[in-house]
Protein backbone atom coordinates (compact mmCIF):
# COMPACT_ATOMS: atom_id res chain seq x y z
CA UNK A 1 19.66 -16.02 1.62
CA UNK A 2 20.76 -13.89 4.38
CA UNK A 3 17.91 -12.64 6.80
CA UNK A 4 16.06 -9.99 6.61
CA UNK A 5 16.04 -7.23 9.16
CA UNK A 6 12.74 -6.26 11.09
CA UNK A 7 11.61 -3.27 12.24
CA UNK A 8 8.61 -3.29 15.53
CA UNK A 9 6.40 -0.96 14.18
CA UNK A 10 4.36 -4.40 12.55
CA UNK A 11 4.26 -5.79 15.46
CA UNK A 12 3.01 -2.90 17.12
CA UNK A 13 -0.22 -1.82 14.49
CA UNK A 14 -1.01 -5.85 15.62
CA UNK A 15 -1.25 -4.97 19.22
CA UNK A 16 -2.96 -1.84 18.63
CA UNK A 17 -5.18 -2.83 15.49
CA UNK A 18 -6.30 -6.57 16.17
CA UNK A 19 -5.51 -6.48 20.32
CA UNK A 20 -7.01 -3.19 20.60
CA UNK A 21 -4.16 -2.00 22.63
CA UNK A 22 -3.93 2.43 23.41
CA UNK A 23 -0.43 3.17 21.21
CA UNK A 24 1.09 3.65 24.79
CA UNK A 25 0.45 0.32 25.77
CA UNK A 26 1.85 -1.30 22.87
CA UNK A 27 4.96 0.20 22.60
CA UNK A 28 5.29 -0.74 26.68
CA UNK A 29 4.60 -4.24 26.27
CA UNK A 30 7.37 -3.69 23.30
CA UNK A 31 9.83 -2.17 25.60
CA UNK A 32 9.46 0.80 23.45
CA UNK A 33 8.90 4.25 23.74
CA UNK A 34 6.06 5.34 21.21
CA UNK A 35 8.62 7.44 18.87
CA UNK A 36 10.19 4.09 18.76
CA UNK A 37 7.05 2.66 16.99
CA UNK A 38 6.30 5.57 15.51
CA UNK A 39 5.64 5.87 11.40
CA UNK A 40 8.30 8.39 11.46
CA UNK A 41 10.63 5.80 12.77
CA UNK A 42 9.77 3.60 10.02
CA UNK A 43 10.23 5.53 7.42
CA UNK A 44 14.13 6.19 8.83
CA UNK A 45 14.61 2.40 9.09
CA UNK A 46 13.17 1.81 5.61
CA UNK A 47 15.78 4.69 4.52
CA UNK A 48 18.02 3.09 5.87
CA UNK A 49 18.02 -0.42 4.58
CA UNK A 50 20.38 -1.16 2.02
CA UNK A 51 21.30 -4.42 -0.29
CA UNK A 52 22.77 -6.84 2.13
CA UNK A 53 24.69 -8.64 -0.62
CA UNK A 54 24.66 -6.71 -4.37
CA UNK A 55 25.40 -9.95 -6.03
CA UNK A 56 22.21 -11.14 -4.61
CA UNK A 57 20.28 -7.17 -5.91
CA UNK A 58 22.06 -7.85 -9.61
CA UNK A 59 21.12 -11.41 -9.94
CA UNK A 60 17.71 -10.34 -9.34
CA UNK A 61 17.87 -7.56 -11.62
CA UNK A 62 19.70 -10.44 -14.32
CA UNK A 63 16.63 -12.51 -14.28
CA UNK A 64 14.18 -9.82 -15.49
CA UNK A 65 16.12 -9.18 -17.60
CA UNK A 66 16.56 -12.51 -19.32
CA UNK A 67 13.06 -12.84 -20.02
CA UNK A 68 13.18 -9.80 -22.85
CA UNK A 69 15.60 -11.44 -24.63
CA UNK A 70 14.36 -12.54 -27.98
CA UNK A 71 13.60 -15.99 -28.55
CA UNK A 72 12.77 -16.45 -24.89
CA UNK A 73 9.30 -17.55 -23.72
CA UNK A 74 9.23 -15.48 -20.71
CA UNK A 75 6.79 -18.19 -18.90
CA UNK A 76 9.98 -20.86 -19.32
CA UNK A 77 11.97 -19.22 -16.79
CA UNK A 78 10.37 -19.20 -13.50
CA UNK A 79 11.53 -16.87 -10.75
CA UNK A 80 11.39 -18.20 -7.39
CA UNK A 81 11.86 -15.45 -4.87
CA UNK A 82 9.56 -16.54 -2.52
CA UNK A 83 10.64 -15.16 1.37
CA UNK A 84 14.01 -13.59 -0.18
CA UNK A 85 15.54 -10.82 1.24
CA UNK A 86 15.64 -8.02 -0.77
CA UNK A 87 15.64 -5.39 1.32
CA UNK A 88 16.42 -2.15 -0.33
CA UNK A 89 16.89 -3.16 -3.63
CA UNK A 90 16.73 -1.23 -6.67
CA UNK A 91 14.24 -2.92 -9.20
CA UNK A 92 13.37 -0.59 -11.16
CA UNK A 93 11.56 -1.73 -14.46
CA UNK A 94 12.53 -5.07 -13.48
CA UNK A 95 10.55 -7.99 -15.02
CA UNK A 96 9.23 -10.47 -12.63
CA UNK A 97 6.01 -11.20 -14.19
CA UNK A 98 4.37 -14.38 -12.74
CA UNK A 99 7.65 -14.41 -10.19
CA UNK A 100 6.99 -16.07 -7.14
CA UNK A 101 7.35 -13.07 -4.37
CA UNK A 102 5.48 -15.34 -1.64
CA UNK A 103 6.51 -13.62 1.72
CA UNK A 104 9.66 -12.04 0.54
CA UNK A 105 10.67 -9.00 2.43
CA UNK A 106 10.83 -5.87 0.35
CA UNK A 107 10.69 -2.82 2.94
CA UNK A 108 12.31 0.22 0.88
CA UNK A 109 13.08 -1.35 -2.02
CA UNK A 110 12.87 0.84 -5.29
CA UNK A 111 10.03 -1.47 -7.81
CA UNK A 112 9.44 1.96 -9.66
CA UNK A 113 7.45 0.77 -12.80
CA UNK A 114 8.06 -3.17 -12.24
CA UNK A 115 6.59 -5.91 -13.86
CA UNK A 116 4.87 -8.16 -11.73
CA UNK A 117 1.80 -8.94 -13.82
CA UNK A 118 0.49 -12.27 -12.17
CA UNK A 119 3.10 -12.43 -9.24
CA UNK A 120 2.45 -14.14 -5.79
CA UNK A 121 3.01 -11.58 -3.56
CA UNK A 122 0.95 -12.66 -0.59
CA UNK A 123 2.50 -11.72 2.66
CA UNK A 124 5.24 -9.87 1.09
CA UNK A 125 6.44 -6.96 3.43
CA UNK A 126 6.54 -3.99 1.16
CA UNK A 127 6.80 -1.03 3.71
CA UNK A 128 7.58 2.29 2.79
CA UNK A 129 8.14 0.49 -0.86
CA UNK A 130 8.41 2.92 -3.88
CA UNK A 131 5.83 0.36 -6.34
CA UNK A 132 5.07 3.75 -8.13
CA UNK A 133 3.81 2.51 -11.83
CA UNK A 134 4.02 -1.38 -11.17
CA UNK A 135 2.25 -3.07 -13.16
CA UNK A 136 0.37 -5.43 -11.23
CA UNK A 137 -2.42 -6.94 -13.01
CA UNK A 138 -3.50 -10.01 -11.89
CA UNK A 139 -1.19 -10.05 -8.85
CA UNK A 140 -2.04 -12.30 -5.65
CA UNK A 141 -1.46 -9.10 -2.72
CA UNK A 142 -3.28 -11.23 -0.14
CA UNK A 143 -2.01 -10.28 3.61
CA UNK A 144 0.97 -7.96 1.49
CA UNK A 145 2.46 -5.38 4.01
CA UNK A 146 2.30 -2.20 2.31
CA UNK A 147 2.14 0.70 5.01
CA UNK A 148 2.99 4.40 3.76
CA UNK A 149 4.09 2.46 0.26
CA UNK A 150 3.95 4.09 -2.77
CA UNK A 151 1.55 2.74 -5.18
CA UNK A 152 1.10 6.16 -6.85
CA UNK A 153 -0.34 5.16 -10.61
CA UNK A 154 -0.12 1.54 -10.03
CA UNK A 155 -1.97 -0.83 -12.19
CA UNK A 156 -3.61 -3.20 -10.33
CA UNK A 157 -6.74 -4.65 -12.27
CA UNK A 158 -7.70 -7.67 -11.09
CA UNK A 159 -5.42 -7.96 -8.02
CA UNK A 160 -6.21 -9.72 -5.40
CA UNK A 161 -5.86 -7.48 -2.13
CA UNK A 162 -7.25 -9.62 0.35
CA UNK A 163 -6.41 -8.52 4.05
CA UNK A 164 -3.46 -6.35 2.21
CA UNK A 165 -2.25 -3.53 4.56
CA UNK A 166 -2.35 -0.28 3.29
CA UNK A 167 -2.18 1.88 6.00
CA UNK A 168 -1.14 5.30 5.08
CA UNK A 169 -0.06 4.20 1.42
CA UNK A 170 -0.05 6.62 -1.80
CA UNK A 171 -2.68 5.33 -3.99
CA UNK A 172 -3.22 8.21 -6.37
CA UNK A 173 -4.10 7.24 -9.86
CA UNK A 174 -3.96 3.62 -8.54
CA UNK A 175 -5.84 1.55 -11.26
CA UNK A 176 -8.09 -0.98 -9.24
CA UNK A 177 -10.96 -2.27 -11.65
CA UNK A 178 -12.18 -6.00 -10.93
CA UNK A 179 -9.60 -5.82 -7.82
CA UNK A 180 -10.81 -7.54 -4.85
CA UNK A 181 -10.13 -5.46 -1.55
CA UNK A 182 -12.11 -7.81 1.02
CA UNK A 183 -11.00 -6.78 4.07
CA UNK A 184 -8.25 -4.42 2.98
CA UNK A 185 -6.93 -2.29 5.77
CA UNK A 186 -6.69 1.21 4.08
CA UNK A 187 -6.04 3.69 7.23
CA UNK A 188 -5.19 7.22 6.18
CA UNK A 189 -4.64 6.10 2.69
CA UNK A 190 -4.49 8.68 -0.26
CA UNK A 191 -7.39 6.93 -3.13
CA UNK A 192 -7.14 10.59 -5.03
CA UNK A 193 -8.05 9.73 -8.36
CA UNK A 194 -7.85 6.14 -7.90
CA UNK A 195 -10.11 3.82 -10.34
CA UNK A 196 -12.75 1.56 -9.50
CA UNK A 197 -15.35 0.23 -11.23
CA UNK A 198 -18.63 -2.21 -11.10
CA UNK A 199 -16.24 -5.22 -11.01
CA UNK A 200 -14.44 -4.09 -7.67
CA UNK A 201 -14.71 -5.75 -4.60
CA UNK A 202 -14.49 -2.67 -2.38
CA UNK A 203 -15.09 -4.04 1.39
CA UNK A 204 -12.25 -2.88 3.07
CA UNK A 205 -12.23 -3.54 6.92
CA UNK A 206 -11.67 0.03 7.68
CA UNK A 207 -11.18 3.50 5.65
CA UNK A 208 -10.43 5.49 8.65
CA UNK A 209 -8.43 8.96 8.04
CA UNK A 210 -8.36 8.11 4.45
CA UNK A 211 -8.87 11.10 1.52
CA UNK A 212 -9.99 11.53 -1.63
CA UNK A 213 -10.30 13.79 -4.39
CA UNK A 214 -11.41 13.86 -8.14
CA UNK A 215 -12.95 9.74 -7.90
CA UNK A 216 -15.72 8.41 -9.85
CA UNK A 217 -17.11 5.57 -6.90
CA UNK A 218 -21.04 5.81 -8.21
CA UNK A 219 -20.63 2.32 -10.06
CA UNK A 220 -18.84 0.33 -7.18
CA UNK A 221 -21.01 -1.74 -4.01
CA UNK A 222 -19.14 -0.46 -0.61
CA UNK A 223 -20.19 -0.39 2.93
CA UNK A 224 -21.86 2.88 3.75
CA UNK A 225 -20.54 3.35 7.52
CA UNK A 226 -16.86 2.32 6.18
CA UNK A 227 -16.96 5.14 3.77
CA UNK A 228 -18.25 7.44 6.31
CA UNK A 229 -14.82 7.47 7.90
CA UNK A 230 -13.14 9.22 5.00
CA UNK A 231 -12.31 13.08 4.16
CA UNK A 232 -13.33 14.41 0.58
CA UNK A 233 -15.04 16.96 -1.27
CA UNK A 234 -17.10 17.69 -3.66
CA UNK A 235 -15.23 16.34 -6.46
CA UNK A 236 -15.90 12.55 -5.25
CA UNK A 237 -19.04 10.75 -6.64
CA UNK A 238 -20.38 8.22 -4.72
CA UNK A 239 -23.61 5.49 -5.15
CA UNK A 240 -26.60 6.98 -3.79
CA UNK A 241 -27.49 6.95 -0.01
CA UNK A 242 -23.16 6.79 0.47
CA UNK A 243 -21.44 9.60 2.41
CA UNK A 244 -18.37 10.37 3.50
CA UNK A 245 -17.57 12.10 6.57
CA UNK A 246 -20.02 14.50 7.98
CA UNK A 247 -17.37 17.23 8.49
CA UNK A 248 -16.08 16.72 4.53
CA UNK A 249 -16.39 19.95 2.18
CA UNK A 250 -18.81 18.32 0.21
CA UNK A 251 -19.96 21.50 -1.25
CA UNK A 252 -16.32 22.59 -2.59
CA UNK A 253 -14.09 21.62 -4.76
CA UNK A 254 -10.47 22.38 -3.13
CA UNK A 255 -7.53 23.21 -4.62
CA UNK A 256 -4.89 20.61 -4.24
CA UNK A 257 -2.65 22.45 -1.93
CA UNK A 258 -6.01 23.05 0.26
CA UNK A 259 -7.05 19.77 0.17
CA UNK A 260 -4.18 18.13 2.07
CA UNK A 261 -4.15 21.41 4.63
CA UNK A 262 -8.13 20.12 5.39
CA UNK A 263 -7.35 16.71 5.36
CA UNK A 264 -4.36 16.68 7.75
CA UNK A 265 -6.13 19.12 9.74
CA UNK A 266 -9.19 16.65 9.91
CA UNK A 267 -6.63 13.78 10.67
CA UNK A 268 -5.33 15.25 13.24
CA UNK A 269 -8.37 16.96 14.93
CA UNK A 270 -10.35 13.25 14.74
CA UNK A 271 -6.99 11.40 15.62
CA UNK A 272 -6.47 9.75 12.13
CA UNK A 273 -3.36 11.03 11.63
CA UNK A 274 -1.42 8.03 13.46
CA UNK A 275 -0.12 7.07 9.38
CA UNK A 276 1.59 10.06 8.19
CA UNK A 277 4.64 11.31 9.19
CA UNK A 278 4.87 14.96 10.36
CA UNK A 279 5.69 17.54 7.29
């Protein structure tokens, strides 16, 4: 399989996330300047990628396909993918269902409405991914890579989201009951309308710059203080003695279009705003 191309800007969230590095620092110990590093200049790169080899993208897309065939028990034909390079692809509606996606590199790759019900895809690198509509039930996301993907409307009950990266990521309409999100890193994520329910694990290890709008949180356990770090207003519902931000509208319910003029605004004014890319 040939290799898959990297990009620093995970190597620099490490430095300034787990090494608490200032942004400046990291990209100098990179050899970088910060618009190198920057989320901008990852969402370029992941625009960029392309299929290295499309007999590589159609085989891919062959094997989904063979499991819909009639007659076919689609647990008899295993798909090993496991630290493939598929960089760019287009999988839409593919069907990898139970696949094994262990570590294989995704950034940019097009898994609008996929079928990965019960995949491994711990460790997969999933940047700037369209994984609007997946169907992930089930799935094993530990340690996935997943900054500024979208996972608008994904169905995720029952995922397992250990230590997944979600920094900046689209998670509107995201289904999420009986996930587990211990120690999820959901920086400037979007959780409007996302579902959770008594059955979710909801510790993330941070919620920083994050917003949300129109969510029902009253029936799920979560960390007061993490929740504190988020932007919302009054349409979110939350267990008793749980706050968000001091400087939320609590007391309004925005319109959409004001909404994300607040929230930015707020990103920017508390220095969350390190995960989006300007407008």
């Amino acid at each position: 399989m040939t290799k898959a191309l990297d990009h620093p800007r995970v190597e620099f969230l490490r430095l300034v996330e787990d090494e608490r590095k200032s942004p400046a620092e990291a990209a100098e110990s990179l050899g970088l300047a910060e618009d190198e590093v920057s989320v901008s200049a990852l969402r370029d790169w992941t625009r960029s990628l392309t299929p290295i080899r499309s007999d590589l993208e159609k085989a891919v897309q062959t094997l989904g396909r063979l499991k819909l065939i009639d007659g076919i028990v689609p647990d008899d034909i295993p798909i090993d993918l496991s630290s493939a390079n598929l960089q760019g692809f287009d999988l839409f509606e593919a069907n990898l269902q139970k696949a094994n996606l262990r570590g294989a590199r995704m950034e940019g790759a097009d898994l609008f409405e996929a079928r990965m019900e019960g995949a491994d895809l711990g460790g997969a690198r999933m940047e700037w991914a369209s994984l609007r509509e997946a169907r992930m039930k089930g799935a094993d996301l530990s340690g996935a890579q997943m900054e500024r993907a979208d996972l608008s409307g994904a169905q995720m009950e029952g995922a397992y989201l250990f230590e997944a990266r979600m920094e900046g990521a689209d998670l509107r309409g995201a289904r999420m009951e009986a996930a587990y999100l211990g120690e999820a890193r959901m920086e400037g994520a979007n959780l409007s309308g996302a579902r959770m329910d008594a059955a979710t694990f909801f510790k993330p290890a941070t919620l920083r710059g994050a917003g949300l709008k129109v969510v029902d949180f009253s029936d799920v356990t979560m960390d007061p203080q993490i929740m504190a770090e988020a932007f919302g207003d009054a349409t979110v519902k939350l267990p008793e003695g749980v706050s968000l931000h001091p400087d939320s509208p609590t007391d309004r319910d925005l319109d959409w279009n004001e909404f994300y003029t607040q929230w930015r605004a707020w990103q920017r004014e508390h220095g969350y705003d390190r995960y989006q890319p300007p407008d």
